[in-house]
PDB file of N, CA and C in Angstrom:
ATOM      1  N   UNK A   1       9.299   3.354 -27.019  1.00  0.00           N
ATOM      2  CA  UNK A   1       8.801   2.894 -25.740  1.00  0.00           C
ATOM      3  C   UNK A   1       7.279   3.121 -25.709  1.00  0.00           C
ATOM      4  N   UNK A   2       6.276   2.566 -25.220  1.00  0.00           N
ATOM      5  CA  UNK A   2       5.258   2.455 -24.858  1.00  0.00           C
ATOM      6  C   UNK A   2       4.717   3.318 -23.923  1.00  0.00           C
ATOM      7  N   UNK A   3       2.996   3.766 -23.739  1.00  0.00           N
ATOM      8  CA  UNK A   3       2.946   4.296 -22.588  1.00  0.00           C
ATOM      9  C   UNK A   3       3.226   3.608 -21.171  1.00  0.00           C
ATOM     10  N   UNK A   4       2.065   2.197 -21.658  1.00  0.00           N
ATOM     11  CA  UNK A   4       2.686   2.002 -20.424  1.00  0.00           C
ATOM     12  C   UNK A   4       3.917   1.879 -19.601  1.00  0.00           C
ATOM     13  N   UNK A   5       5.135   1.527 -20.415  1.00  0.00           N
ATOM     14  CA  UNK A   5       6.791   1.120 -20.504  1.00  0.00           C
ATOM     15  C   UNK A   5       7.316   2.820 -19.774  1.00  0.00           C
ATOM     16  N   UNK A   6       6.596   3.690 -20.446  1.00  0.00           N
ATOM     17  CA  UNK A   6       6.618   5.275 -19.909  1.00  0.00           C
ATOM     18  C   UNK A   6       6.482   5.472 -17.947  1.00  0.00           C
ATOM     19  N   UNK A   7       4.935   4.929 -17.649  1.00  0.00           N
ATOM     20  CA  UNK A   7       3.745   4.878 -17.243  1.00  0.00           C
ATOM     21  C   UNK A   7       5.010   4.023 -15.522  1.00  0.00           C
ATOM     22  N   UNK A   8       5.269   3.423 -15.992  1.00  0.00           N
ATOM     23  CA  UNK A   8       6.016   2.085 -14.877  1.00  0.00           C
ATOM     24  C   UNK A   8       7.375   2.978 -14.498  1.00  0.00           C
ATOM     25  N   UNK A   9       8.204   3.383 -15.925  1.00  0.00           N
ATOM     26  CA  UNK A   9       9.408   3.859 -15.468  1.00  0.00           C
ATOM     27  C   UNK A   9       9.373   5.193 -14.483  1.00  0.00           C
ATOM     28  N   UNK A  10       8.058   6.629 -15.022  1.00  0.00           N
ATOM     29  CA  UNK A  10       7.829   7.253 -14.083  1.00  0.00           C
ATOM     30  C   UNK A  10       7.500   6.709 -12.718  1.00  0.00           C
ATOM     31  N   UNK A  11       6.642   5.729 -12.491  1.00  0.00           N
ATOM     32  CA  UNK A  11       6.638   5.505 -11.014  1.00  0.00           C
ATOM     33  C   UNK A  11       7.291   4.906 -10.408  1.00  0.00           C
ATOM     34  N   UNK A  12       8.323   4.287 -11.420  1.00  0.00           N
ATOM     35  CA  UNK A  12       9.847   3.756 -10.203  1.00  0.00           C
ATOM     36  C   UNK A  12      10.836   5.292  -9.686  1.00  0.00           C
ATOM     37  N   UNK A  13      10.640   5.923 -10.349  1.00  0.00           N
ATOM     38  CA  UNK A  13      11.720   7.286 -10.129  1.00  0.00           C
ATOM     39  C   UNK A  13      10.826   7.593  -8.762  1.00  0.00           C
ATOM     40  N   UNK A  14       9.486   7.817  -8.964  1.00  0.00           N
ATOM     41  CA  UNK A  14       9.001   8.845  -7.708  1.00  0.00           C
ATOM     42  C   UNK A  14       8.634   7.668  -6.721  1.00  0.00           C
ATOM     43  N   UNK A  15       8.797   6.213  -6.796  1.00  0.00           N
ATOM     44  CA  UNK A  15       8.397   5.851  -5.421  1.00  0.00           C
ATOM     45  C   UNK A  15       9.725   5.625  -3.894  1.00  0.00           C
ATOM     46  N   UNK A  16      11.382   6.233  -5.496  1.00  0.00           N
ATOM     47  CA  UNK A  16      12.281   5.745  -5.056  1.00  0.00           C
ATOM     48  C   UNK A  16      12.476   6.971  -3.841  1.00  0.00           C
ATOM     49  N   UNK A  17      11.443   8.128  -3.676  1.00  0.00           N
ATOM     50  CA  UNK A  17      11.722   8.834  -2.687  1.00  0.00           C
ATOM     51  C   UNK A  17      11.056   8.474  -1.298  1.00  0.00           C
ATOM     52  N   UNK A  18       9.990   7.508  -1.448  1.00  0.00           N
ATOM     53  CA  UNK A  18       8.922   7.125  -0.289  1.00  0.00           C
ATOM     54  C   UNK A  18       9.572   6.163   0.862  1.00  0.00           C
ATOM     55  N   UNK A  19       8.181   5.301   1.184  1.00  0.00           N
ATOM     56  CA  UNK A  19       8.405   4.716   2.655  1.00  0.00           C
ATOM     57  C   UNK A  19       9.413   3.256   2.025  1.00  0.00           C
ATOM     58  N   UNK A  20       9.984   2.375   2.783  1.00  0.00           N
ATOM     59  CA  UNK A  20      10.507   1.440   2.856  1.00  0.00           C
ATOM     60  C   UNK A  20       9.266   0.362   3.312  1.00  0.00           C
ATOM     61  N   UNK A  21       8.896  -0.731   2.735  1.00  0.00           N
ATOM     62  CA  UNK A  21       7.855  -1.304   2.355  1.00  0.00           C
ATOM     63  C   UNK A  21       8.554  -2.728   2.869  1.00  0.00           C
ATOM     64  N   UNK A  22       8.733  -3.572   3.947  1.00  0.00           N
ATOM     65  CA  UNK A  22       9.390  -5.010   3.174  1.00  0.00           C
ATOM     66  C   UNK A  22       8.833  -6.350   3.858  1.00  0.00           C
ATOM     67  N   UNK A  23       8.722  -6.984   2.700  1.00  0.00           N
ATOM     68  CA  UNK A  23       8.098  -7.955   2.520  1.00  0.00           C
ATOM     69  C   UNK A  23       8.554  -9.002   1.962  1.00  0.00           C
ATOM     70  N   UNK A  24       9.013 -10.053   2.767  1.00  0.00           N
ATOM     71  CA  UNK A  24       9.496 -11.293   2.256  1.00  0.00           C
ATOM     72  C   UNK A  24      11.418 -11.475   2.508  1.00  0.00           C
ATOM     73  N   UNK A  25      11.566 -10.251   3.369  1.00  0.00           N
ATOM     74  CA  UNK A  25      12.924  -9.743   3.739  1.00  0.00           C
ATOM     75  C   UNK A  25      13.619  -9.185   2.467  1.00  0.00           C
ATOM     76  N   UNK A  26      12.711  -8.420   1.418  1.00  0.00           N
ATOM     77  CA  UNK A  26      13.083  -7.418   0.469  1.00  0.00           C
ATOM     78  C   UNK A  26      12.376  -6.262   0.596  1.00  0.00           C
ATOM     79  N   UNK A  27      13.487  -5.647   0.539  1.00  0.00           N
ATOM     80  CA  UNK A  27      12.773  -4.021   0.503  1.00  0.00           C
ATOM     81  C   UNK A  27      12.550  -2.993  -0.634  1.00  0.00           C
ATOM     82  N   UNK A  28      11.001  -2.716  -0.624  1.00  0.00           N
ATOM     83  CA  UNK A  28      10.608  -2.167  -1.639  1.00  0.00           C
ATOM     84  C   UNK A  28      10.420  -0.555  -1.837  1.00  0.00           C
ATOM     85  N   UNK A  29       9.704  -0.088  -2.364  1.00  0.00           N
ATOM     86  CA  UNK A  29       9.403   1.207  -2.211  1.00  0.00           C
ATOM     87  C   UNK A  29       8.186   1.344  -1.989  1.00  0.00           C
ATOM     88  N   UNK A  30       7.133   2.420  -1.373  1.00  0.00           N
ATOM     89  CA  UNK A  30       5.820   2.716  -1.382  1.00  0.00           C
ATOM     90  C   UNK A  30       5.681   3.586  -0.523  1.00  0.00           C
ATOM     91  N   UNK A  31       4.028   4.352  -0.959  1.00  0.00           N
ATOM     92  CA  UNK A  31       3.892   5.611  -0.252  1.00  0.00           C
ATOM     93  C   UNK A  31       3.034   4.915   0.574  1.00  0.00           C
ATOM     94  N   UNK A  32       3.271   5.666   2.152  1.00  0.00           N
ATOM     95  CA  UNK A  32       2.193   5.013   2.583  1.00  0.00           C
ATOM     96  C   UNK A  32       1.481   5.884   3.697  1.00  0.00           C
ATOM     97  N   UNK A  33      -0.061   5.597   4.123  1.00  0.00           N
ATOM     98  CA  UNK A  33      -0.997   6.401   4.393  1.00  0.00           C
ATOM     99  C   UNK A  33      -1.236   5.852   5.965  1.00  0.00           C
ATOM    100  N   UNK A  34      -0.973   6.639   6.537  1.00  0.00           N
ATOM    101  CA  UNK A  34      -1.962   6.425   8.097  1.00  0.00           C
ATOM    102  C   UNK A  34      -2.473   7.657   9.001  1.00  0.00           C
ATOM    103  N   UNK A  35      -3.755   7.965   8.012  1.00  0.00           N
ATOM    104  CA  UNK A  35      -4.794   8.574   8.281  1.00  0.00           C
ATOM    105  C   UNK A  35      -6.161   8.662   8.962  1.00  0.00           C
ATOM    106  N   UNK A  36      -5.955   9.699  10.193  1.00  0.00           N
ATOM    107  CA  UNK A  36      -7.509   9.201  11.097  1.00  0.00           C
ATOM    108  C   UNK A  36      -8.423   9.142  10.596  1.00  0.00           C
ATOM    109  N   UNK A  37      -9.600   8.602  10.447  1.00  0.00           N
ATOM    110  CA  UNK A  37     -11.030   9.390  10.139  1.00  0.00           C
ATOM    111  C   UNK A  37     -11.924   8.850  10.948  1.00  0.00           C
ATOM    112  N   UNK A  38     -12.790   9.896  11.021  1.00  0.00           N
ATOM    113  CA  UNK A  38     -14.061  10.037  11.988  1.00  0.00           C
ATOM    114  C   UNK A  38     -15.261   9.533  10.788  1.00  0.00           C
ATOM    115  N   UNK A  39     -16.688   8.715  11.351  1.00  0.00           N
ATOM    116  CA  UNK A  39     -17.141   8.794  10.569  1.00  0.00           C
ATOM    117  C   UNK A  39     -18.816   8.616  11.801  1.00  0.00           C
ATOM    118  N   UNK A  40     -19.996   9.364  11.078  1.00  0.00           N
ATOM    119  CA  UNK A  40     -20.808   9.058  11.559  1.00  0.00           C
ATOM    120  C   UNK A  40     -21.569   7.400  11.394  1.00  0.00           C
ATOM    121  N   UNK A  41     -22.239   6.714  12.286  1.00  0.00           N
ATOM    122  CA  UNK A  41     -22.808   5.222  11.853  1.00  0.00           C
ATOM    123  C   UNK A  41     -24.104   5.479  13.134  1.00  0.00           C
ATOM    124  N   UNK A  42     -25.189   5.607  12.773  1.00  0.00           N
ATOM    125  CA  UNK A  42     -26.372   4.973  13.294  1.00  0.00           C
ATOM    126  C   UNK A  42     -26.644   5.664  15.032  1.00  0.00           C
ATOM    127  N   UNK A  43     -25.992   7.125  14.503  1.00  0.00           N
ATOM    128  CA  UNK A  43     -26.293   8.653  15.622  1.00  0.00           C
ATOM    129  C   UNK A  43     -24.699   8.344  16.308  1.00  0.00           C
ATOM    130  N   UNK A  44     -23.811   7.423  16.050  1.00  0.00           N
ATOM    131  CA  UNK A  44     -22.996   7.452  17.043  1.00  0.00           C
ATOM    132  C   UNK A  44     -21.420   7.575  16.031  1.00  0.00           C
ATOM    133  N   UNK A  45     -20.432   8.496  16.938  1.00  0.00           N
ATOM    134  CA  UNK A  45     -19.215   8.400  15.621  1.00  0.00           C
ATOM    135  C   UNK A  45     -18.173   7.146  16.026  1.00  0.00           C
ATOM    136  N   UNK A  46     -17.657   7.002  14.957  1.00  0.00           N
ATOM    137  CA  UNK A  46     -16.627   5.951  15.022  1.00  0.00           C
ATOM    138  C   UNK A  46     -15.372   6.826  14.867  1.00  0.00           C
ATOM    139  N   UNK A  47     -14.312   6.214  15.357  1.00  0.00           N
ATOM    140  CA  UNK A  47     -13.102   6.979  14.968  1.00  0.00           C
ATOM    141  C   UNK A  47     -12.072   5.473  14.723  1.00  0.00           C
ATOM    142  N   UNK A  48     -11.029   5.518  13.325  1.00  0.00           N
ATOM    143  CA  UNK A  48     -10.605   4.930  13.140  1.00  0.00           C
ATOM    144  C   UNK A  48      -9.386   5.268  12.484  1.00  0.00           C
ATOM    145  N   UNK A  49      -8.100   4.610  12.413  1.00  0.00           N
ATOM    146  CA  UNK A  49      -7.062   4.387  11.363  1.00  0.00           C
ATOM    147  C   UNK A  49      -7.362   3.785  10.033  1.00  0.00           C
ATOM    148  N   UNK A  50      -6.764   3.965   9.235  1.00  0.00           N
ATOM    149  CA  UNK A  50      -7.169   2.808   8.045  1.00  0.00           C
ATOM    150  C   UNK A  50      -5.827   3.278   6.897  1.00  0.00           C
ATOM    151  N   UNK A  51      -4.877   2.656   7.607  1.00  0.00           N
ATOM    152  CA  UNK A  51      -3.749   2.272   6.947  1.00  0.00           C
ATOM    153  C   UNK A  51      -3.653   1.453   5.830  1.00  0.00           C
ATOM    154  N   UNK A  52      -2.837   2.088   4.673  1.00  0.00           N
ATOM    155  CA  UNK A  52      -2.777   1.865   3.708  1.00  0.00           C
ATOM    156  C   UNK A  52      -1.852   2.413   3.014  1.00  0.00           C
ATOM    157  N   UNK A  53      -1.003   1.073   2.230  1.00  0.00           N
ATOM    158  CA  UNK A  53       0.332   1.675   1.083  1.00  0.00           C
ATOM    159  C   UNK A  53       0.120   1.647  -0.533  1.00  0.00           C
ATOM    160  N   UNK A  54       0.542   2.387  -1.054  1.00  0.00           N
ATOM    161  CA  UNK A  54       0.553   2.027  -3.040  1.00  0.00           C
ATOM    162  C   UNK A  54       2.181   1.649  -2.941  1.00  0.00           C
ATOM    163  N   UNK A  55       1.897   0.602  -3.673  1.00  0.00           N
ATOM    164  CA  UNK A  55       3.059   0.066  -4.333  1.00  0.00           C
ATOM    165  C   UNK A  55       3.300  -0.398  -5.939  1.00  0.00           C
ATOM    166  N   UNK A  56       4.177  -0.686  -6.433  1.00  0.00           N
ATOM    167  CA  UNK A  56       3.959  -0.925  -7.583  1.00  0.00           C
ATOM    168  C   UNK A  56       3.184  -2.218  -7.542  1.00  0.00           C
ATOM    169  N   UNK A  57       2.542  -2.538  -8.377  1.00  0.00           N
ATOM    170  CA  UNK A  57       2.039  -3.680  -8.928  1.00  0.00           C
ATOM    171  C   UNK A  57       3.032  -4.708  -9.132  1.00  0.00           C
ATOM    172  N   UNK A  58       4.144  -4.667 -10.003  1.00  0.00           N
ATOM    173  CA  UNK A  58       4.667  -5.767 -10.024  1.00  0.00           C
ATOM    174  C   UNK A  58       5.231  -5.930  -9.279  1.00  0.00           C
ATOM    175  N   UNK A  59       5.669  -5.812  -8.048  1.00  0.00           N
ATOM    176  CA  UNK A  59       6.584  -6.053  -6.947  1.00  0.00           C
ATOM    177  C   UNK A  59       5.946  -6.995  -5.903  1.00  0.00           C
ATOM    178  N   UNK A  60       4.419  -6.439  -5.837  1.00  0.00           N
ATOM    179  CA  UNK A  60       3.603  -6.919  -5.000  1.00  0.00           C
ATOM    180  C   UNK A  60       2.376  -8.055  -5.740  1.00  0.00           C
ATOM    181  N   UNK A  61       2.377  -8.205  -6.796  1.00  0.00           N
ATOM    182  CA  UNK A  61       1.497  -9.113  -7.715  1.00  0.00           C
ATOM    183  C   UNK A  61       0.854 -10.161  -7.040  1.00  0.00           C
ATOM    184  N   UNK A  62       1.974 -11.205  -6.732  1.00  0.00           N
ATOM    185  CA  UNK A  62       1.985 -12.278  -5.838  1.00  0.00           C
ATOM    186  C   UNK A  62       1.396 -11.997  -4.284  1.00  0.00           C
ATOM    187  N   UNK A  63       1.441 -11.328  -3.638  1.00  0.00           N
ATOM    188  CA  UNK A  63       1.105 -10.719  -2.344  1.00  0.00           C
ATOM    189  C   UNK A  63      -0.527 -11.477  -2.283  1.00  0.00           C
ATOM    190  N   UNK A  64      -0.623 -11.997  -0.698  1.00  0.00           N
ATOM    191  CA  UNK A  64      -2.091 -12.326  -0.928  1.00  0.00           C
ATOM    192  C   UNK A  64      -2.480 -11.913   0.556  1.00  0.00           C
ATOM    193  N   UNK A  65      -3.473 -12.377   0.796  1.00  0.00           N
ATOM    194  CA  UNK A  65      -4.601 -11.311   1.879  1.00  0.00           C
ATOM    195  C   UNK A  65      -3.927 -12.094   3.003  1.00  0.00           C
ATOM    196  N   UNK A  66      -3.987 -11.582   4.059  1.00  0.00           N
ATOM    197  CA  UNK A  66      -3.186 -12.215   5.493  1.00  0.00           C
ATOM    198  C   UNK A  66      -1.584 -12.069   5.263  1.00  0.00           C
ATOM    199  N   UNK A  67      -1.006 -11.986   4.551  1.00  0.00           N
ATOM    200  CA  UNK A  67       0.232 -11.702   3.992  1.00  0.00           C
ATOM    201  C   UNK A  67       0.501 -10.442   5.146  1.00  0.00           C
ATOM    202  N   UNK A  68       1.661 -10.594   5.786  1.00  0.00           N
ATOM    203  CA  UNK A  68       2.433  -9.272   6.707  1.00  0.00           C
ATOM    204  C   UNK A  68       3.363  -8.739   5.479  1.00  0.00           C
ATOM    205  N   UNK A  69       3.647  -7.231   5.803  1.00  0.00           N
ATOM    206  CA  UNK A  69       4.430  -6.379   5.441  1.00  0.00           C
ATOM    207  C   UNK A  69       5.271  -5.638   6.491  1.00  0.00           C
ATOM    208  N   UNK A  70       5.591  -4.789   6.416  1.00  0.00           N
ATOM    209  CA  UNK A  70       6.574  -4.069   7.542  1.00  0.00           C
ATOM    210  C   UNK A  70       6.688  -2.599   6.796  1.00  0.00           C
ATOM    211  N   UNK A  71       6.398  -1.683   7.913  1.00  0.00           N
ATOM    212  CA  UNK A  71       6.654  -0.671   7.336  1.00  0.00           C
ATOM    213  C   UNK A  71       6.504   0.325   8.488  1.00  0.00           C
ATOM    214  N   UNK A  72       8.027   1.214   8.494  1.00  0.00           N
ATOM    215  CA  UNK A  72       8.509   1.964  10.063  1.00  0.00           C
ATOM    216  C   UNK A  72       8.726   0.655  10.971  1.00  0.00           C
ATOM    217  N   UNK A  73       9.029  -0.129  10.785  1.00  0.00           N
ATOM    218  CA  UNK A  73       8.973  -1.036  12.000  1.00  0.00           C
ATOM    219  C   UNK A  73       7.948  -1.952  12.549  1.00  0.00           C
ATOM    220  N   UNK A  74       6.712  -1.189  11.939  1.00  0.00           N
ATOM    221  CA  UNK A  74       5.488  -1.907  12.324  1.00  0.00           C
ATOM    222  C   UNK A  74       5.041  -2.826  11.599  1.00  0.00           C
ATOM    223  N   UNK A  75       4.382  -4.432  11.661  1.00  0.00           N
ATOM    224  CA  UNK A  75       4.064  -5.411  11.021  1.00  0.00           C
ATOM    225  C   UNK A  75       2.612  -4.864  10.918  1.00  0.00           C
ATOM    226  N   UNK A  76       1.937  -4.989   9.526  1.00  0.00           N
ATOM    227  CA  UNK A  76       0.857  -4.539   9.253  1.00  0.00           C
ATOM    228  C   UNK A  76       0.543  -6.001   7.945  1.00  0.00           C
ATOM    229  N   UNK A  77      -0.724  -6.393   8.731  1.00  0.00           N
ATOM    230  CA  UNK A  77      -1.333  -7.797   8.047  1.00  0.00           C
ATOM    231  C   UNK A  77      -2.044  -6.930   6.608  1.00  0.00           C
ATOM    232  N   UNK A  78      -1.997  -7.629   5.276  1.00  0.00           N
ATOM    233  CA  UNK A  78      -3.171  -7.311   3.946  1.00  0.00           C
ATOM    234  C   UNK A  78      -4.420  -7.321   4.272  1.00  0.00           C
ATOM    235  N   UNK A  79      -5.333  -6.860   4.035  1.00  0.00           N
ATOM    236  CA  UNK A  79      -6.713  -7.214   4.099  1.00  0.00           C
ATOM    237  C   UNK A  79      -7.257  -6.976   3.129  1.00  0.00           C
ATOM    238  N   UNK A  80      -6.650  -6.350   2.448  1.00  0.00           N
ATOM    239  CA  UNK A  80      -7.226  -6.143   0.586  1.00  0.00           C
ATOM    240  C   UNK A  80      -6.430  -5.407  -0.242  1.00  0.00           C
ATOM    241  N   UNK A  81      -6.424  -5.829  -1.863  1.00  0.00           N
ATOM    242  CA  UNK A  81      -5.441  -5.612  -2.441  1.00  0.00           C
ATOM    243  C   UNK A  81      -6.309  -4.719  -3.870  1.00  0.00           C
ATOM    244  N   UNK A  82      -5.657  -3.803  -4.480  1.00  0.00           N
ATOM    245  CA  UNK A  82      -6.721  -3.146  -5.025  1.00  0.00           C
ATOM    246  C   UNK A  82      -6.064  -2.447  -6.534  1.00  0.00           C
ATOM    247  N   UNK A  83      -5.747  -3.092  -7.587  1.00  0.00           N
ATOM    248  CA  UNK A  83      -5.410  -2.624  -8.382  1.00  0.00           C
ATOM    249  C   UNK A  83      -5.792  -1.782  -9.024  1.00  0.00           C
ATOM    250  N   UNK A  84      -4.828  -0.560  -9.648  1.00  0.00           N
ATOM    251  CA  UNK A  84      -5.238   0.499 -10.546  1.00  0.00           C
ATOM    252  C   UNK A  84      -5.484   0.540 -11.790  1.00  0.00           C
ATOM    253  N   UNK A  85      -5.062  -0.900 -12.403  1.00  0.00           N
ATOM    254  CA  UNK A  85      -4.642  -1.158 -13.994  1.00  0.00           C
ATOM    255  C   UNK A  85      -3.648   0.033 -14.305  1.00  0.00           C
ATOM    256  N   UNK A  86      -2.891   0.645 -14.239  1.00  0.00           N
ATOM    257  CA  UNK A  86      -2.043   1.179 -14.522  1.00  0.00           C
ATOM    258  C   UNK A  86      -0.157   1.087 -13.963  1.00  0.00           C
ATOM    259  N   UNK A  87      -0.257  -0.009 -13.038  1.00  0.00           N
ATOM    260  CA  UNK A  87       0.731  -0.203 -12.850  1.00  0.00           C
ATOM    261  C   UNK A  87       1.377  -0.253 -11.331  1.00  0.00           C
ATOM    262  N   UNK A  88       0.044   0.602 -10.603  1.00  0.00           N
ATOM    263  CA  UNK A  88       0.244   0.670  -9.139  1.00  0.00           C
ATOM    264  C   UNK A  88      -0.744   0.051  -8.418  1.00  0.00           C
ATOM    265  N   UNK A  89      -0.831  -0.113  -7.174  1.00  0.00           N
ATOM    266  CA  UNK A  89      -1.625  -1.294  -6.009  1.00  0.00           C
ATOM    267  C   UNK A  89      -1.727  -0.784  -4.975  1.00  0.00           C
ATOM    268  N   UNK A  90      -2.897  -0.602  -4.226  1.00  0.00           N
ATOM    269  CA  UNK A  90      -3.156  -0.187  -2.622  1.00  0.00           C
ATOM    270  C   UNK A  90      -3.297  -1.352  -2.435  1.00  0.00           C
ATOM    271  N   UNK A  91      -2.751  -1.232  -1.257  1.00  0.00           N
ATOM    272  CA  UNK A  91      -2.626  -2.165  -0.143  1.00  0.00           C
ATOM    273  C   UNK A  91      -3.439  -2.206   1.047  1.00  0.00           C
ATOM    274  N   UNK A  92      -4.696  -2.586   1.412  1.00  0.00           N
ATOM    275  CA  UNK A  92      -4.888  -2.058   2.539  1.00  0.00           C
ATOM    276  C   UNK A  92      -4.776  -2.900   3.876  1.00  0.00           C
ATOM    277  N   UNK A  93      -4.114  -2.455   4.712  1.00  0.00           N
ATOM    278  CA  UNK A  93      -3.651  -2.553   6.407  1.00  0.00           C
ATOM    279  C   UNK A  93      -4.406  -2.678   7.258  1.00  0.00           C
ATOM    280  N   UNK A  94      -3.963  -3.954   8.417  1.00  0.00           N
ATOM    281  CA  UNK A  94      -4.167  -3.945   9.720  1.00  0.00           C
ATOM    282  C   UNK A  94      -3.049  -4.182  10.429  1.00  0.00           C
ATOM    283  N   UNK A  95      -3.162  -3.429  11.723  1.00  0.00           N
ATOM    284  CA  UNK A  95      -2.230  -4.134  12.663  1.00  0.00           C
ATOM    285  C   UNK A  95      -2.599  -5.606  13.576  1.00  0.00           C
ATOM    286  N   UNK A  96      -3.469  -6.174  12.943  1.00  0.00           N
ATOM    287  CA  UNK A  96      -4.408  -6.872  14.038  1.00  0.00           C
ATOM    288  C   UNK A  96      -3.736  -8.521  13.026  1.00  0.00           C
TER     289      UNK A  96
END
């Protein structure tokens, strides 16, 4: 077997413990992030979400920007897609 062949099979075992991901009325696996952050901009702070899932790569390959997902219930639009070359993909989220 290969690394990468290695590389894919480890991250199907550990994503099979994460969030429920679905898209296209299939349900996938992925971890997923919805984390506040504060940030300073021009003396004044911003405060924001910036939701975001990893999924495998090949599941989501095809996936393109404006594309909805679902995840907890909530419909969350693509706004950018961000490969690792190794086999996994952030996703990044809006609710808008």
């Amino acid at each position: 077997m290969t690394l990468k062949a290695d590389i894919l099979d480890d991250i199907s075992s550990v994503l099979s413990d994460w969030d429920d991901v679905i898209w296209n009325a299939v349900t996938y696996k992925g971890i997923f992030y919805n984390e506040y952050e504060a940030a300073s901009l021009f003396g004044g702070e911003i405060e924001s979400r910036d939701p975001y899932v990893q999924v495998r790569e090949a599941d989501f390959f095809t996936i393109t920007h404006a594309s909805t997902i679902v995840i907890g219930g909530v419909t969350y639009k693509i706004t950018a897609k961000e490969p690792d070359g190794l086999g996994m993909m952030l996703l990044r989220l809006s609710k808008d």
